[in-house]
C-alpha atoms as a PDB file:
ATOM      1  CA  UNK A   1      -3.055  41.498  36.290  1.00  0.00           C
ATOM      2  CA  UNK A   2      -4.369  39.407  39.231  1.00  0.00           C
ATOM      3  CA  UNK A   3      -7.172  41.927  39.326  1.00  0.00           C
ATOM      4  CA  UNK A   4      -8.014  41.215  36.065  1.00  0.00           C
ATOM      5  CA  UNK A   5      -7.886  37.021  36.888  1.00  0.00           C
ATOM      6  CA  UNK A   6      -9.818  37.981  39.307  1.00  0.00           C
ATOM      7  CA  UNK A   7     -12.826  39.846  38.221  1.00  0.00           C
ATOM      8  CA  UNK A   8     -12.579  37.625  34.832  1.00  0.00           C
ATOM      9  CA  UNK A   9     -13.124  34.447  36.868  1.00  0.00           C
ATOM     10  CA  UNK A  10     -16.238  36.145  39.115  1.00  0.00           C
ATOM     11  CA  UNK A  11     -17.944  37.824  35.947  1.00  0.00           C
ATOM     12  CA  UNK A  12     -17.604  33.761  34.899  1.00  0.00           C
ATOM     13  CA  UNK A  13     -18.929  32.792  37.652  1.00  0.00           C
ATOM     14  CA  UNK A  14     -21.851  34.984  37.501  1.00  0.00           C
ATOM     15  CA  UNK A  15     -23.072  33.947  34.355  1.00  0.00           C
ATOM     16  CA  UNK A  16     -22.734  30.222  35.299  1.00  0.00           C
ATOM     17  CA  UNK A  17     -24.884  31.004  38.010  1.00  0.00           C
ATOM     18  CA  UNK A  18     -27.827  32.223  36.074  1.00  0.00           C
ATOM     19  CA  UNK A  19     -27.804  29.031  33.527  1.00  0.00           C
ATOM     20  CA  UNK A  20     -31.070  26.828  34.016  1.00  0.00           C
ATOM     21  CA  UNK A  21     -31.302  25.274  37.501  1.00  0.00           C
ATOM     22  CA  UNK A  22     -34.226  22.682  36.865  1.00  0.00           C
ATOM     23  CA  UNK A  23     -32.789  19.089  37.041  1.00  0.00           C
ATOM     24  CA  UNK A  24     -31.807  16.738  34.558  1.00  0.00           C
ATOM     25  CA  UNK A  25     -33.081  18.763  31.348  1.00  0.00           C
ATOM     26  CA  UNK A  26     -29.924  19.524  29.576  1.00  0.00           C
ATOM     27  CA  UNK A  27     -31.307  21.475  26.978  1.00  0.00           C
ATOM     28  CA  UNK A  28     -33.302  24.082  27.022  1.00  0.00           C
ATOM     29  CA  UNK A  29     -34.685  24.228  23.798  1.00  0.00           C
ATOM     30  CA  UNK A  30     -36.662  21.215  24.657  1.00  0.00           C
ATOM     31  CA  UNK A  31     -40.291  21.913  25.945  1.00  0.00           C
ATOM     32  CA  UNK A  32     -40.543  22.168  29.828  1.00  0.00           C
ATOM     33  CA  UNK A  33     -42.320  18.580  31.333  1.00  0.00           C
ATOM     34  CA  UNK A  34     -42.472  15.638  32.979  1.00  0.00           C
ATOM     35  CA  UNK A  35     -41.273  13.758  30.113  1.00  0.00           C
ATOM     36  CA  UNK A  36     -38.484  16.023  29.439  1.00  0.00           C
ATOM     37  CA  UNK A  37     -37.420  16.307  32.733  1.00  0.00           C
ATOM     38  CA  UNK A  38     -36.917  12.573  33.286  1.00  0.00           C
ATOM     39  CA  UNK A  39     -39.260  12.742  35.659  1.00  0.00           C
ATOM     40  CA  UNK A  40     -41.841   9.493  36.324  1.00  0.00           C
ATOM     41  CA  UNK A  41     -45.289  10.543  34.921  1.00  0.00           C
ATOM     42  CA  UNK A  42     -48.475   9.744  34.255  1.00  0.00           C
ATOM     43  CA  UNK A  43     -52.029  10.299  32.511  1.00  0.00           C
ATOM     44  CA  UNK A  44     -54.431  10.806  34.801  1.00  0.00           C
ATOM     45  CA  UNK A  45     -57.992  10.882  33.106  1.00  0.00           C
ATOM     46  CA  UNK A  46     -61.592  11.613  34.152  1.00  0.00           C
ATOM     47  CA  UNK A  47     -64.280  10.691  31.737  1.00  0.00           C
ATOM     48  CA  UNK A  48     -67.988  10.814  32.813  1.00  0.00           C
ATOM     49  CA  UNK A  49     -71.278  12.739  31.684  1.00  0.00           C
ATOM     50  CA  UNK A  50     -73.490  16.212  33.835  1.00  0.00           C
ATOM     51  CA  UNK A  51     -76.731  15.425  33.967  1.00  0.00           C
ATOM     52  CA  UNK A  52     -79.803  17.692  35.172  1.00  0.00           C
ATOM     53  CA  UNK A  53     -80.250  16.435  38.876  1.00  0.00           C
ATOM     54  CA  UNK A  54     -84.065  17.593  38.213  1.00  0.00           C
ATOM     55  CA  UNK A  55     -84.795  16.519  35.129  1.00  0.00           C
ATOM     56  CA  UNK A  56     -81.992  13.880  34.818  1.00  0.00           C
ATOM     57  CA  UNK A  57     -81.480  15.002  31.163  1.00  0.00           C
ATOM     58  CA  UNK A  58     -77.873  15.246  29.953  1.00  0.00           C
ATOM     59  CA  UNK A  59     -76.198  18.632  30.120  1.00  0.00           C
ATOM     60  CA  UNK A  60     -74.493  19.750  27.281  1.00  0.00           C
ATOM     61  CA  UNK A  61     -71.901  22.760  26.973  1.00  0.00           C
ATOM     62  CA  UNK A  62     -70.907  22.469  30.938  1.00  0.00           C
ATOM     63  CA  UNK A  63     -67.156  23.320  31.533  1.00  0.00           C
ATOM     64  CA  UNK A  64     -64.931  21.250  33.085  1.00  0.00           C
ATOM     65  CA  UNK A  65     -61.531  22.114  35.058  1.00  0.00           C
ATOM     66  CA  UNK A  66     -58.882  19.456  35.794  1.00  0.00           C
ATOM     67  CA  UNK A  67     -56.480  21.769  37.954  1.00  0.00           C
ATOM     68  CA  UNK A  68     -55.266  24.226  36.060  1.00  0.00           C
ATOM     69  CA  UNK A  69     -55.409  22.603  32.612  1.00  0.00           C
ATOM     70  CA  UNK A  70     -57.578  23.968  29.908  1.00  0.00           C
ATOM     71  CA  UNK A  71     -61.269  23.226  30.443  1.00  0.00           C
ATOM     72  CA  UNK A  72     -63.165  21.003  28.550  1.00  0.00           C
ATOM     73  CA  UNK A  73     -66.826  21.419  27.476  1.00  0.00           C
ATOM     74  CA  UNK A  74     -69.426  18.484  27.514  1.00  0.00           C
ATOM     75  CA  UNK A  75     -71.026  16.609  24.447  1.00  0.00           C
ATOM     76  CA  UNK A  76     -74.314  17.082  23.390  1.00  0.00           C
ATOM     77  CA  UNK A  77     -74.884  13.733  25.519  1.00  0.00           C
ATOM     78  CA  UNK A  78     -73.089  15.650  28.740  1.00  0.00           C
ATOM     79  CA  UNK A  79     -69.875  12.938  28.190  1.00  0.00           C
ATOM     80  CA  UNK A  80     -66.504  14.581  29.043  1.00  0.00           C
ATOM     81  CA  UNK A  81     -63.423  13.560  29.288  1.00  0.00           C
ATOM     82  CA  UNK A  82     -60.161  15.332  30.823  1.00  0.00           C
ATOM     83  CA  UNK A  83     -56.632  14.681  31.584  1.00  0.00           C
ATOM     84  CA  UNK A  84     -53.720  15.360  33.323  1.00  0.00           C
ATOM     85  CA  UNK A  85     -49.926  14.919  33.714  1.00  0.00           C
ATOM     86  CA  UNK A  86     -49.061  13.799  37.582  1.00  0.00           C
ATOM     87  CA  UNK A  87     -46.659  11.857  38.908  1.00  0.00           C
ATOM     88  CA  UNK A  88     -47.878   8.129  39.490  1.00  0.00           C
ATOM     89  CA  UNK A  89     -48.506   8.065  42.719  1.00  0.00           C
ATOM     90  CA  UNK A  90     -52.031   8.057  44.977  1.00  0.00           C
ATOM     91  CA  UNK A  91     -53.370  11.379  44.529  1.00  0.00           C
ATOM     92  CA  UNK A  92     -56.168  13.771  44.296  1.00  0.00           C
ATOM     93  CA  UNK A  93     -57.200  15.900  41.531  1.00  0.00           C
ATOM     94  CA  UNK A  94     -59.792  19.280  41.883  1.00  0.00           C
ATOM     95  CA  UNK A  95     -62.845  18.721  38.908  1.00  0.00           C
ATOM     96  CA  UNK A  96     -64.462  22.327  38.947  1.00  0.00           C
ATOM     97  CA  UNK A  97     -67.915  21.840  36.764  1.00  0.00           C
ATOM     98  CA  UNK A  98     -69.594  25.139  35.191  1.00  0.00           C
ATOM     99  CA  UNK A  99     -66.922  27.563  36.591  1.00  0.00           C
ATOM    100  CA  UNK A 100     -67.320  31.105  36.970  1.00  0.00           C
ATOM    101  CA  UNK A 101     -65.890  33.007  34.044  1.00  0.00           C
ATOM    102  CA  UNK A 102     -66.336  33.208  30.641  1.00  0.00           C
ATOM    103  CA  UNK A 103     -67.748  30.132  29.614  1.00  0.00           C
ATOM    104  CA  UNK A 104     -70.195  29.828  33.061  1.00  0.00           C
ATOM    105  CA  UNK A 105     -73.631  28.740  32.415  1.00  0.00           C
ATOM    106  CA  UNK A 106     -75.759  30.857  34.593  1.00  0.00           C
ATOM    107  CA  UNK A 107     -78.568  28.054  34.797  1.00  0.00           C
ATOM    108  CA  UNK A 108     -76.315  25.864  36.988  1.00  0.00           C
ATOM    109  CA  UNK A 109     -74.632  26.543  39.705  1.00  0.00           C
ATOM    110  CA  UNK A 110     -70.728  25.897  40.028  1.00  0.00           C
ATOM    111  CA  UNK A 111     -70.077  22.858  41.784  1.00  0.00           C
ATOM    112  CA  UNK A 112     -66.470  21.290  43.068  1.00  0.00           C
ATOM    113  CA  UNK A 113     -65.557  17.834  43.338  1.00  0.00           C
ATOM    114  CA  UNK A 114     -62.547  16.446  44.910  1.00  0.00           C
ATOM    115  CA  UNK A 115     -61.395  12.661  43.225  1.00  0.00           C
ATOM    116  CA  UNK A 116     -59.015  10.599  44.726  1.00  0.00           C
ATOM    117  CA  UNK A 117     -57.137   8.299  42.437  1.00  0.00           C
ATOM    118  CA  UNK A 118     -56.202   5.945  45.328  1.00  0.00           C
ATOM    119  CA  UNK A 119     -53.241   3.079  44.462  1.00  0.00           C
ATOM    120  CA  UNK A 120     -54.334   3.694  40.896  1.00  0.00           C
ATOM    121  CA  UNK A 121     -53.295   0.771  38.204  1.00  0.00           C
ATOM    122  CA  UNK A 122     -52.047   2.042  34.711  1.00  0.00           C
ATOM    123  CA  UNK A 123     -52.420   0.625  31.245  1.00  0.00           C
ATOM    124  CA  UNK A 124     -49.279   0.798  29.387  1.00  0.00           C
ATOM    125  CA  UNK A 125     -48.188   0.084  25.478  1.00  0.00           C
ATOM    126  CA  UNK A 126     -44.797  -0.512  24.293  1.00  0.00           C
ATOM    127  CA  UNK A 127     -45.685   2.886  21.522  1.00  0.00           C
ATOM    128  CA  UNK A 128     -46.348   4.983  24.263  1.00  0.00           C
ATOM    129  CA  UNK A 129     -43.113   3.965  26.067  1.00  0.00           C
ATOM    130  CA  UNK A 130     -41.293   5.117  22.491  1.00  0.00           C
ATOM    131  CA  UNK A 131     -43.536   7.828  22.204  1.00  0.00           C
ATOM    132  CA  UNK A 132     -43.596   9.000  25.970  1.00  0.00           C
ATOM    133  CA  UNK A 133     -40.167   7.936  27.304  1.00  0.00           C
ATOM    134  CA  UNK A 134     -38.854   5.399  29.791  1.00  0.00           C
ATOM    135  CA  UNK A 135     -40.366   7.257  32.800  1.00  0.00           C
ATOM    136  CA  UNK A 136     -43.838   7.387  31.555  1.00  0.00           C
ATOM    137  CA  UNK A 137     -45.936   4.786  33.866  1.00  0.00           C
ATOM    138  CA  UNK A 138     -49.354   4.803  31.496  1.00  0.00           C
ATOM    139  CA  UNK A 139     -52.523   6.230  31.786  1.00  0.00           C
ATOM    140  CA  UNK A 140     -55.192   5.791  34.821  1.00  0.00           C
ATOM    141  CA  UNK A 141     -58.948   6.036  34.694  1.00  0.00           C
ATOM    142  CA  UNK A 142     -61.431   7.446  36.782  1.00  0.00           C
ATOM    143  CA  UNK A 143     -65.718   7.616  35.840  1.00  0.00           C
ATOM    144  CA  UNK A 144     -67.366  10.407  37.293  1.00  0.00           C
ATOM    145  CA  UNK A 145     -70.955  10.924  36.481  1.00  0.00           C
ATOM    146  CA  UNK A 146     -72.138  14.356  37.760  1.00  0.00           C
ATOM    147  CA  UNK A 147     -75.295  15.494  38.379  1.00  0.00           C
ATOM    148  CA  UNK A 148     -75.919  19.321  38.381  1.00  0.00           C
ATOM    149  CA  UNK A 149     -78.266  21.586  40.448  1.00  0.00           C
ATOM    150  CA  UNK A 150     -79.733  24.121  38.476  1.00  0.00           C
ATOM    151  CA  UNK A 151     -80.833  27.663  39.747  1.00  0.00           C
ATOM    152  CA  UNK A 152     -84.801  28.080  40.958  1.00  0.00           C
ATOM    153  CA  UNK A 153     -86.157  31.052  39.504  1.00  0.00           C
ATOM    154  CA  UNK A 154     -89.389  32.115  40.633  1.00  0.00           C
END
């Protein structure tokens, strides 16, 4: 019988040990993030327009990369814009323009730009407190207006 307690209580204890380790998020049903973590985030966003370092025309249909979230594409006028969850702290962000893969534009090369959002201020509302949570800090801008070197063929 004491076998029995015993194995009982360390097949328990096994399955306890395989629940959900990340902190504070107490269900998981609820999407995995920031805001349901209880973690302080915020938006960090880079808006700004590629232009043709030749011809200094605008660049349309250029990729952009904001870590590892989905890329966007530039306007017809080369604008962008891109975001990103962080926490709101100082930090620096990888913008990869015209990456190699599927969408790469062979006229322009790939080019990598490092942005430092540097004791950034953020713009709050009281909706996007209901709407966010009671961690979320705002949103923080950054311009970035890049010029790209296209490819000489001869």
């Amino acid at each position: 019988m004491k076998r029995m307690c015993l194995i009982a209580v360390m097949f328990a204890g096994l399955l306890a040990s395989c629940a959900d380790s990340i902190p504070f998020r107490d269900d998981p049903l609820k999407p995995d993030s920031l805001a349901t973590r209880e973690y302080p985030h915020a938006f960090f966003i880079i808006q700004g327009k590629t232009t043709d370092s030749i011809s200094l025309e605008p660049v349309p249909g250029i990729s952009v990369n904001l870590r590892t979230e989905t890329p966007v594409f530039t306007e017809e006028d080369g604008s962008f814009s891109v975001q990103t969850t962080a926490f709101p702290i100082s930090q620096e962000f990888r913008v990869v323009f015209n990456a190699y893969g599927e969408h790469h534009n062979p006229v322009y090369l790939p080019e990598t730009l490092y942005v430092h959002f540097m004791l950034p201020t953020f713009r709050l509302t009281q909706d996007e407190i209901l709407e966010h949570g009671p961690k979320f800090f705002g949103r923080t801008y950054m311009t970035v207006d890049k010029p790209l070197s296209p490819l000489a063929y001869e």
